[in-house]
C-alpha atoms as a PDB file:
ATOM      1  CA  UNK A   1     121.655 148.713  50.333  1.00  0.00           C
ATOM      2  CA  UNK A   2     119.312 145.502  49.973  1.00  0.00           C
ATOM      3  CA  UNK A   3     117.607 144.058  52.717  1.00  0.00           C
ATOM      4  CA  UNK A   4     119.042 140.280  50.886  1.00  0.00           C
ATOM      5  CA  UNK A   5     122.500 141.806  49.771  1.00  0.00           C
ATOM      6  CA  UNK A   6     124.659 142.761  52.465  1.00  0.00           C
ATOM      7  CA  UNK A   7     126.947 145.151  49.823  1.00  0.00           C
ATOM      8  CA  UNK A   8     126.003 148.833  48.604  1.00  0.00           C
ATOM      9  CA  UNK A   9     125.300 148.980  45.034  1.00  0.00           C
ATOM     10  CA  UNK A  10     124.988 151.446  42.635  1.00  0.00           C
ATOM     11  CA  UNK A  11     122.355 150.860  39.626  1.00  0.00           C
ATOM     12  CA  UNK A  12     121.627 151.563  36.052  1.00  0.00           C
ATOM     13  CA  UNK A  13     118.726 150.318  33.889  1.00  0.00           C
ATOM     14  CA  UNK A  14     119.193 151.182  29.720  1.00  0.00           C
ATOM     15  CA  UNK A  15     115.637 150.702  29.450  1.00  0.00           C
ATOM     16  CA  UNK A  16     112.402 149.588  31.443  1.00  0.00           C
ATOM     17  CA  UNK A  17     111.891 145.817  32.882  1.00  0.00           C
ATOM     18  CA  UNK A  18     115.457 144.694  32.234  1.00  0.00           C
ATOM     19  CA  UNK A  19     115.607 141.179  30.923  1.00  0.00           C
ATOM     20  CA  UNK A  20     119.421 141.071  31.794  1.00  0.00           C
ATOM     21  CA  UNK A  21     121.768 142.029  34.263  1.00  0.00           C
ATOM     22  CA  UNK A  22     125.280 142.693  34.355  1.00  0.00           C
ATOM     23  CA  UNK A  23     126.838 143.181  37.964  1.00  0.00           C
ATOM     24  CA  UNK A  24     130.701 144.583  37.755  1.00  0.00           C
ATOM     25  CA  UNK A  25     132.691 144.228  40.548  1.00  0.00           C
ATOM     26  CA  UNK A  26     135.727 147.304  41.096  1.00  0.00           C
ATOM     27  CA  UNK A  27     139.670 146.639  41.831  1.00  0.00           C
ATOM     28  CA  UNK A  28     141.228 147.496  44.783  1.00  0.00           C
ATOM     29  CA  UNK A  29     140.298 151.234  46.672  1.00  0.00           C
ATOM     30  CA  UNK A  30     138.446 151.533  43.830  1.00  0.00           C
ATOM     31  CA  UNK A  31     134.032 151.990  44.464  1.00  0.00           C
ATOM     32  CA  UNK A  32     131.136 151.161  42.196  1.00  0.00           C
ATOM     33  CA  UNK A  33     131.143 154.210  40.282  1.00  0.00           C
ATOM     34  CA  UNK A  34     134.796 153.431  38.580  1.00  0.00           C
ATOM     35  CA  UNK A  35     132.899 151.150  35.973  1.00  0.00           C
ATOM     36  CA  UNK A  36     130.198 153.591  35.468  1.00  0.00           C
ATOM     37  CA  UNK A  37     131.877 156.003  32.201  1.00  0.00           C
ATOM     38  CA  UNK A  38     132.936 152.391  30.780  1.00  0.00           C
ATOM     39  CA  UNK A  39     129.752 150.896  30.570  1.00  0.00           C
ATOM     40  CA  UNK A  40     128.409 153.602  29.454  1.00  0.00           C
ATOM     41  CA  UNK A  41     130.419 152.969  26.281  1.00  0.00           C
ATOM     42  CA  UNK A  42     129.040 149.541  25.531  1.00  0.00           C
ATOM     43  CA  UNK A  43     126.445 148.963  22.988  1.00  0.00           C
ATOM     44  CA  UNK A  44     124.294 146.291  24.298  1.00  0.00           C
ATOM     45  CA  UNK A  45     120.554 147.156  22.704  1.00  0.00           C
ATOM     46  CA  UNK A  46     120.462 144.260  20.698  1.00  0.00           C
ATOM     47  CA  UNK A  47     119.609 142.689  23.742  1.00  0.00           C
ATOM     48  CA  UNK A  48     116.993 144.619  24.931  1.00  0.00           C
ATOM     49  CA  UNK A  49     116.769 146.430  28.168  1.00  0.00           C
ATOM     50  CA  UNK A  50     119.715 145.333  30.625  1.00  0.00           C
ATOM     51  CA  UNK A  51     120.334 146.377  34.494  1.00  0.00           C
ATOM     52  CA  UNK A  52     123.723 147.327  35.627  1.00  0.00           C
ATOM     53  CA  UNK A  53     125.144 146.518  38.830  1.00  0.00           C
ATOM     54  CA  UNK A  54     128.339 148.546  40.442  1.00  0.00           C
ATOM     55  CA  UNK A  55     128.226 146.928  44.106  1.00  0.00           C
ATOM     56  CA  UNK A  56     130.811 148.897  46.704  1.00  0.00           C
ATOM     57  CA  UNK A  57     133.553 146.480  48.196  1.00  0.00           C
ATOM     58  CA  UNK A  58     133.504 146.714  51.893  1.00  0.00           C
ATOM     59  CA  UNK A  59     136.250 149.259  53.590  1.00  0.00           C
ATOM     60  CA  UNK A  60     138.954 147.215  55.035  1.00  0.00           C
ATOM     61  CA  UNK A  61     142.588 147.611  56.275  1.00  0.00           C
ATOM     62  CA  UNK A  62     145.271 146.468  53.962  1.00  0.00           C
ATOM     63  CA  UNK A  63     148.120 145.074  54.803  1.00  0.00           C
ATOM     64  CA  UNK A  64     150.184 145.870  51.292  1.00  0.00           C
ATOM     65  CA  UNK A  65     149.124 149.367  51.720  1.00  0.00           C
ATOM     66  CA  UNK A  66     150.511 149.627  55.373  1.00  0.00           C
ATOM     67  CA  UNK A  67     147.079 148.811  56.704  1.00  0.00           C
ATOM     68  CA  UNK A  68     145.509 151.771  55.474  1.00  0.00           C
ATOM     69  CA  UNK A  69     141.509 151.135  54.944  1.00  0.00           C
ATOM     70  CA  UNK A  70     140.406 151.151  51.599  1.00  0.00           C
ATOM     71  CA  UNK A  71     137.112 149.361  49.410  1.00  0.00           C
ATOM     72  CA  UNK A  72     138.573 146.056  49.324  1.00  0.00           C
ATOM     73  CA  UNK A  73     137.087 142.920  48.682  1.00  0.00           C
ATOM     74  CA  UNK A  74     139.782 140.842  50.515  1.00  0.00           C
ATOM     75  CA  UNK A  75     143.232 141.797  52.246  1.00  0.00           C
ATOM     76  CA  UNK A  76     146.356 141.768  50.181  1.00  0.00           C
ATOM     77  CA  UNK A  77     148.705 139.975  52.378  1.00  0.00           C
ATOM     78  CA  UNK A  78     151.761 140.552  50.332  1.00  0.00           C
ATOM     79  CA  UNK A  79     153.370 140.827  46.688  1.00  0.00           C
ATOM     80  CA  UNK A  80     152.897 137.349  46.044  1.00  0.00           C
ATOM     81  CA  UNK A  81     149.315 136.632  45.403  1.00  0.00           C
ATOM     82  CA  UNK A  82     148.992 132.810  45.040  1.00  0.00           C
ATOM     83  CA  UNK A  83     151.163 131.892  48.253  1.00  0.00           C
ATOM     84  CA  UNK A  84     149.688 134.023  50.870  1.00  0.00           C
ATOM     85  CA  UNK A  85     145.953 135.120  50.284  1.00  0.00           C
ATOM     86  CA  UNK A  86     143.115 136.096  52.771  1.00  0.00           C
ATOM     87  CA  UNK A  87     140.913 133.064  52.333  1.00  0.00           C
ATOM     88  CA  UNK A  88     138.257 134.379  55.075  1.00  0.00           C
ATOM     89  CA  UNK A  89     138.499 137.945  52.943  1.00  0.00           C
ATOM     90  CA  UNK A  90     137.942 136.100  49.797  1.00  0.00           C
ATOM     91  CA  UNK A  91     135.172 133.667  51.070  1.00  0.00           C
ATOM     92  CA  UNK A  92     133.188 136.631  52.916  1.00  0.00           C
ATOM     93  CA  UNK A  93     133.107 138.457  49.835  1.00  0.00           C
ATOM     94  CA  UNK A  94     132.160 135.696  48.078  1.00  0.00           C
ATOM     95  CA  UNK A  95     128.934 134.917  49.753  1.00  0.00           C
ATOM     96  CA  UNK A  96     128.159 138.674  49.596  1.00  0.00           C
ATOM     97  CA  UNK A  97     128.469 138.370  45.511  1.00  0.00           C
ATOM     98  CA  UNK A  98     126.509 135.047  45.662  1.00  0.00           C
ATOM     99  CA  UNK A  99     123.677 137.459  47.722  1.00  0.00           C
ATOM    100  CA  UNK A 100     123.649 140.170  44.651  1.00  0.00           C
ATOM    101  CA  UNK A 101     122.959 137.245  42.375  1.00  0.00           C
ATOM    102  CA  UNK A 102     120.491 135.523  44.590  1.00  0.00           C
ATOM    103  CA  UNK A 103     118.765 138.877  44.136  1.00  0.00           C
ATOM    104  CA  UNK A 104     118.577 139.480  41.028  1.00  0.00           C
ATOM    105  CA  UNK A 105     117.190 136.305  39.943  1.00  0.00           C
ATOM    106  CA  UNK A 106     114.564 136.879  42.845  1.00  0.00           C
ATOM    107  CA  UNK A 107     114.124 140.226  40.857  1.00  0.00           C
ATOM    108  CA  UNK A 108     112.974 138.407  38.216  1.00  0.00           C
ATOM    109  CA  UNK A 109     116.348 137.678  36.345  1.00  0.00           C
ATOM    110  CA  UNK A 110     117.280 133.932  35.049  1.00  0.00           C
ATOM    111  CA  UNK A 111     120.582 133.280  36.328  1.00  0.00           C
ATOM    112  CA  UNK A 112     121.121 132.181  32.674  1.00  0.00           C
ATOM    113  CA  UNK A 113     120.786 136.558  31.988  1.00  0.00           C
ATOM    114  CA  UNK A 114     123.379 137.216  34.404  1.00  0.00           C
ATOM    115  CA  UNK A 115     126.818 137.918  33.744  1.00  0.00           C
ATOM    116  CA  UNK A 116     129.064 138.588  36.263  1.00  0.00           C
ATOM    117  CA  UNK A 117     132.599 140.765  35.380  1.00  0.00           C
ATOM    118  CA  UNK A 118     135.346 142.556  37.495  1.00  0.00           C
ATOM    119  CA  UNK A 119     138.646 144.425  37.168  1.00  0.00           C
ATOM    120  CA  UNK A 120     141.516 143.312  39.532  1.00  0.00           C
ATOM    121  CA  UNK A 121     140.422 142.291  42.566  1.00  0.00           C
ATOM    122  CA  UNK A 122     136.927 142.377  40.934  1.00  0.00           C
ATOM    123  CA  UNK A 123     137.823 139.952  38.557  1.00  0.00           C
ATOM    124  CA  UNK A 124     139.337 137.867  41.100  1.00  0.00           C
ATOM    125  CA  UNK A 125     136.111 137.805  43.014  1.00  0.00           C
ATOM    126  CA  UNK A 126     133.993 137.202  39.725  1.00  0.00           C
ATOM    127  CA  UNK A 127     135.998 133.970  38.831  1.00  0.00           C
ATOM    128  CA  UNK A 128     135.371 132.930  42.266  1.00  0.00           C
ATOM    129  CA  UNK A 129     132.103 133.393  43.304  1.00  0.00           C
ATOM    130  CA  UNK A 130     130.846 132.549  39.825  1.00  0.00           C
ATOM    131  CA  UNK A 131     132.704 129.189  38.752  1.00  0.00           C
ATOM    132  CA  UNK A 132     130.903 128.513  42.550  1.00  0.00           C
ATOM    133  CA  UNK A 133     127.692 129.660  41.871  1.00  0.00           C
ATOM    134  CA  UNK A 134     124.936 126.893  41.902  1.00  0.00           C
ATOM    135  CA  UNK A 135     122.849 128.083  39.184  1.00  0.00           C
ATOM    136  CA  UNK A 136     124.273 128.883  35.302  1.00  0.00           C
ATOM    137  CA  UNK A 137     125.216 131.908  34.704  1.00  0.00           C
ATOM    138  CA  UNK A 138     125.440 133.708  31.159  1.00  0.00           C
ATOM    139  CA  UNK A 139     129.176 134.279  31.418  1.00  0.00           C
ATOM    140  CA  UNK A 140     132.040 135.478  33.195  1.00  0.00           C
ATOM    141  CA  UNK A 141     134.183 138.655  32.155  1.00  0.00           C
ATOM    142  CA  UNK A 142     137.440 139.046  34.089  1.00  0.00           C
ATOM    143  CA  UNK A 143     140.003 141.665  33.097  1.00  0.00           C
ATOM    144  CA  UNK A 144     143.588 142.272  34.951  1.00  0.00           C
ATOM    145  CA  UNK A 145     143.124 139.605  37.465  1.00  0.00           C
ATOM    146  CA  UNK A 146     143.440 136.170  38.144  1.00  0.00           C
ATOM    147  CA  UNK A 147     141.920 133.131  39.860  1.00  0.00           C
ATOM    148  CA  UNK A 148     142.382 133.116  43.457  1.00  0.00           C
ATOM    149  CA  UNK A 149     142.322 129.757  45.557  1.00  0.00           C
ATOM    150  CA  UNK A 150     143.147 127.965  42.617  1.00  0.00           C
ATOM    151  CA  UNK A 151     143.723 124.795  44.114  1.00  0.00           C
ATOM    152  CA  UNK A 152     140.222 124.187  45.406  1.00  0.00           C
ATOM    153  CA  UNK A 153     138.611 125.526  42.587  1.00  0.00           C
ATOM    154  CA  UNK A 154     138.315 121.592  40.778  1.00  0.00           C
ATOM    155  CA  UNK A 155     136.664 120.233  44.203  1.00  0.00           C
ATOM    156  CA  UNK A 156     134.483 123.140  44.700  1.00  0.00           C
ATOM    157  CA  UNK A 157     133.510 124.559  41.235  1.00  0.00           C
ATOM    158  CA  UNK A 158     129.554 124.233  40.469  1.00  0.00           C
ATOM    159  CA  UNK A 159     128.423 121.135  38.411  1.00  0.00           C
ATOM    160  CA  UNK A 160     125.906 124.344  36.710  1.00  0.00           C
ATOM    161  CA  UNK A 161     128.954 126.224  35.617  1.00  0.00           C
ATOM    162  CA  UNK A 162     130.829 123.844  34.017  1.00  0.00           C
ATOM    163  CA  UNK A 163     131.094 125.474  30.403  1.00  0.00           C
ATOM    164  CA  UNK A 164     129.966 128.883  31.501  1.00  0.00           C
ATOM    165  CA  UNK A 165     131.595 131.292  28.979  1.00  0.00           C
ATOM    166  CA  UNK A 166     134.772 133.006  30.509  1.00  0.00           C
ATOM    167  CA  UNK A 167     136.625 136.241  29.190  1.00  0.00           C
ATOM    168  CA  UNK A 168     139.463 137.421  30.368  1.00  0.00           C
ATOM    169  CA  UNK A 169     141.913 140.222  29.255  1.00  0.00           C
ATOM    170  CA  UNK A 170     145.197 141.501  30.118  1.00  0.00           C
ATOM    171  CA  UNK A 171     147.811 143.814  29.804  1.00  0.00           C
ATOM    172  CA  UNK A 172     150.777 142.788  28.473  1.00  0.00           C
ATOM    173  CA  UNK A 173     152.699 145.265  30.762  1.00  0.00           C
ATOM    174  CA  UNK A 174     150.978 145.215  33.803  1.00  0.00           C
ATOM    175  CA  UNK A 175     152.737 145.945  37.035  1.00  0.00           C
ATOM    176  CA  UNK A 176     150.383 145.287  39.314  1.00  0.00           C
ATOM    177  CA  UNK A 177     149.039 141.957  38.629  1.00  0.00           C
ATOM    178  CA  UNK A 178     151.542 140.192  36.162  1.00  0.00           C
ATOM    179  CA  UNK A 179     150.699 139.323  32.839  1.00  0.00           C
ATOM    180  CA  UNK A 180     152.111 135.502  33.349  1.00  0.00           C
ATOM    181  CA  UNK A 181     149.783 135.477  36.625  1.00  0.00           C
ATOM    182  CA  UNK A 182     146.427 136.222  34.302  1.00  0.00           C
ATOM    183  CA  UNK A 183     148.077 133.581  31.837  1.00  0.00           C
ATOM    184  CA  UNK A 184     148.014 130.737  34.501  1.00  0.00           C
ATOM    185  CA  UNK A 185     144.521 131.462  35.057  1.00  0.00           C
ATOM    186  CA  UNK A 186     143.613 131.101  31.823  1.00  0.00           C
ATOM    187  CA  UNK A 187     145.535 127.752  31.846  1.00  0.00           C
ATOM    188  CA  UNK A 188     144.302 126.066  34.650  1.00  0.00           C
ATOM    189  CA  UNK A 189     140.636 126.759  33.793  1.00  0.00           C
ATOM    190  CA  UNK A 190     141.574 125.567  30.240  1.00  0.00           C
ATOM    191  CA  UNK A 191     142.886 122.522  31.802  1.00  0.00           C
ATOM    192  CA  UNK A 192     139.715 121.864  33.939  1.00  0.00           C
ATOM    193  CA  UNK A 193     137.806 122.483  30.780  1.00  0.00           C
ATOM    194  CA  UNK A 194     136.196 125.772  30.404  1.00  0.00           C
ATOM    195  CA  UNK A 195     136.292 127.718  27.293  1.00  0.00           C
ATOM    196  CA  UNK A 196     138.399 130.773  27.915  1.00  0.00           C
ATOM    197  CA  UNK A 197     138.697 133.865  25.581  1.00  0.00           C
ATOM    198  CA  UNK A 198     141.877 135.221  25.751  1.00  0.00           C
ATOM    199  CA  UNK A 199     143.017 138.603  25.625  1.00  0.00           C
ATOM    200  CA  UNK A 200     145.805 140.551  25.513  1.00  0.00           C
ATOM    201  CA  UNK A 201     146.359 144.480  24.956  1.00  0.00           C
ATOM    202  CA  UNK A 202     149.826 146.331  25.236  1.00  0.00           C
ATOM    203  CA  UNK A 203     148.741 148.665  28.271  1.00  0.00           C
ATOM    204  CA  UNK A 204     149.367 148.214  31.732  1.00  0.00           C
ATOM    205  CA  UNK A 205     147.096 147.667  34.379  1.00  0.00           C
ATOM    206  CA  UNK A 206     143.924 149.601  32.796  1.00  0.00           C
ATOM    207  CA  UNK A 207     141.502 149.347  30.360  1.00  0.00           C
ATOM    208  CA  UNK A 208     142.102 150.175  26.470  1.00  0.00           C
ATOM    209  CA  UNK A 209     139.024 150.894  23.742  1.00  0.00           C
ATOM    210  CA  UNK A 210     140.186 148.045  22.082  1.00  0.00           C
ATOM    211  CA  UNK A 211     139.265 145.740  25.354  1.00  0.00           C
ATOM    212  CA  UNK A 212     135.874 147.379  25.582  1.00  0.00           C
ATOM    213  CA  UNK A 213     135.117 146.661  22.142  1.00  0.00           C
ATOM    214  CA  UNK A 214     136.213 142.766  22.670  1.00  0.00           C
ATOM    215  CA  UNK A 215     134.205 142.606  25.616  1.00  0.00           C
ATOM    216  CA  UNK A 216     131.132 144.425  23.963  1.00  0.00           C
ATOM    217  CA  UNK A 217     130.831 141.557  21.044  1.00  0.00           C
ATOM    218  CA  UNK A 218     131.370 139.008  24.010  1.00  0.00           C
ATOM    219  CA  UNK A 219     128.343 140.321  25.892  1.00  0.00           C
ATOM    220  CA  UNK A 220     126.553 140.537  22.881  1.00  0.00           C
ATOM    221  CA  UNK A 221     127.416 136.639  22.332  1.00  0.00           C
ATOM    222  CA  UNK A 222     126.844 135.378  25.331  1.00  0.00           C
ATOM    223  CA  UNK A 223     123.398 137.130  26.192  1.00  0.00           C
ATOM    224  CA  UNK A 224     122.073 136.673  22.648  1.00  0.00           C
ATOM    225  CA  UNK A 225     117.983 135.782  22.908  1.00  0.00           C
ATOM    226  CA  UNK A 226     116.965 133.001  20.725  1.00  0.00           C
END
């Protein structure tokens, strides 16, 4: 744990004096090291050295899961996600991510080297702190998830992330978070005029090779040295 981040964090460097960092944020009762194998996968040395970030979500009860305490990075209130959410969850949770990337620019970082991703929840929390974020980051990789607080996202959205790069990817049978949820996302940052690359895989609510290798060219765009 950081003295400046109030989260736990797990850490991985491919090579010395990383000139990048990627910080991935885990799904519900999920912890840092779920991410770990899939990174693993991705082919990034084109780039040069990069530092991997798996923070741990606090443990808190939740209230879909009979209260039981889990990671978490907000409550679930119930199985509709866009009429009852835990703003104080998601806003607490969202300082803490805006902490991580205070720190790793402090560590010597550009926010402009930063990406932030997540899965589920994780994703959730990446659209949200980042589209808030005050300084530009690289880009924004969300997968099985969807945009929470939409409504105040126009008034509260960073002038600096404007035409950050967003990817997101679905599955086209996911149970968990529905595949027409993710779509909406993707429509109403469309319509507030990000660039959004879209994709969809026919799994459920996972992660497929295919969606690894999507991502891995995306990363590769978006932190590209000139």
């Amino acid at each position: 744990m950081s003295a400046t981040s109030p989260l736990e964090t797990l850490e991985g460097e491919t090579g010395p004096n990383p000139g990048a960092s990627i910080i991935v944020l885990h799904g519900l009762g999920a912890d840092g090291n779920d991410f770990v194998p899939i990174c693993e996968e991705l082919d990034l040395d084109a780039i040069g050295a990069v530092r991997f970030i798996f923070p741990n979500a606090p443990v808190r009860p939740v209230t879909i899961n009979g209260g039981y305490r889990m990671r978490a990075w907000y409550d679930i209130l119930g199985t509709d996600l866009q009429r009852r959410e835990d703003e104080v969850g998601l806003r607490e949770s969202c300082a803490a991510i805006t902490a991580l990337l205070d720190r790793e620019r402090e560590r010597g970082v550009p926010a402009n080297r930063i990406v932030l991703a997540g899965f589920s929840q994780g994703c959730a929390m990446t659209l949200m702190a980042g589209l808030r974020y005050g300084e530009r980051l690289a880009g924004l990789a969300g997968m099985s998830g969807y945009l929470p607080l939409a409504d105040t996202t126009a008034a509260e959205r960073s002038a600096a992330n404007r035409d950050v790069p967003i990817f997101l990817a679905h599955g086209t049978q996911d149970p968990v978070v529905a595949l027409q949820r993710g779509a909406a996302s993707r429509d109403t940052l469309a319509a507030l005029g990000h660039a959004v690359e879209w994709h969809d895989y026919p799994m459920e609510h996972s992660v497929c090779p295919e969606e690894v290798a999507d991502l891995n060219r995306w990363l590769l765009k978006v932190l590209a040295t000139t």
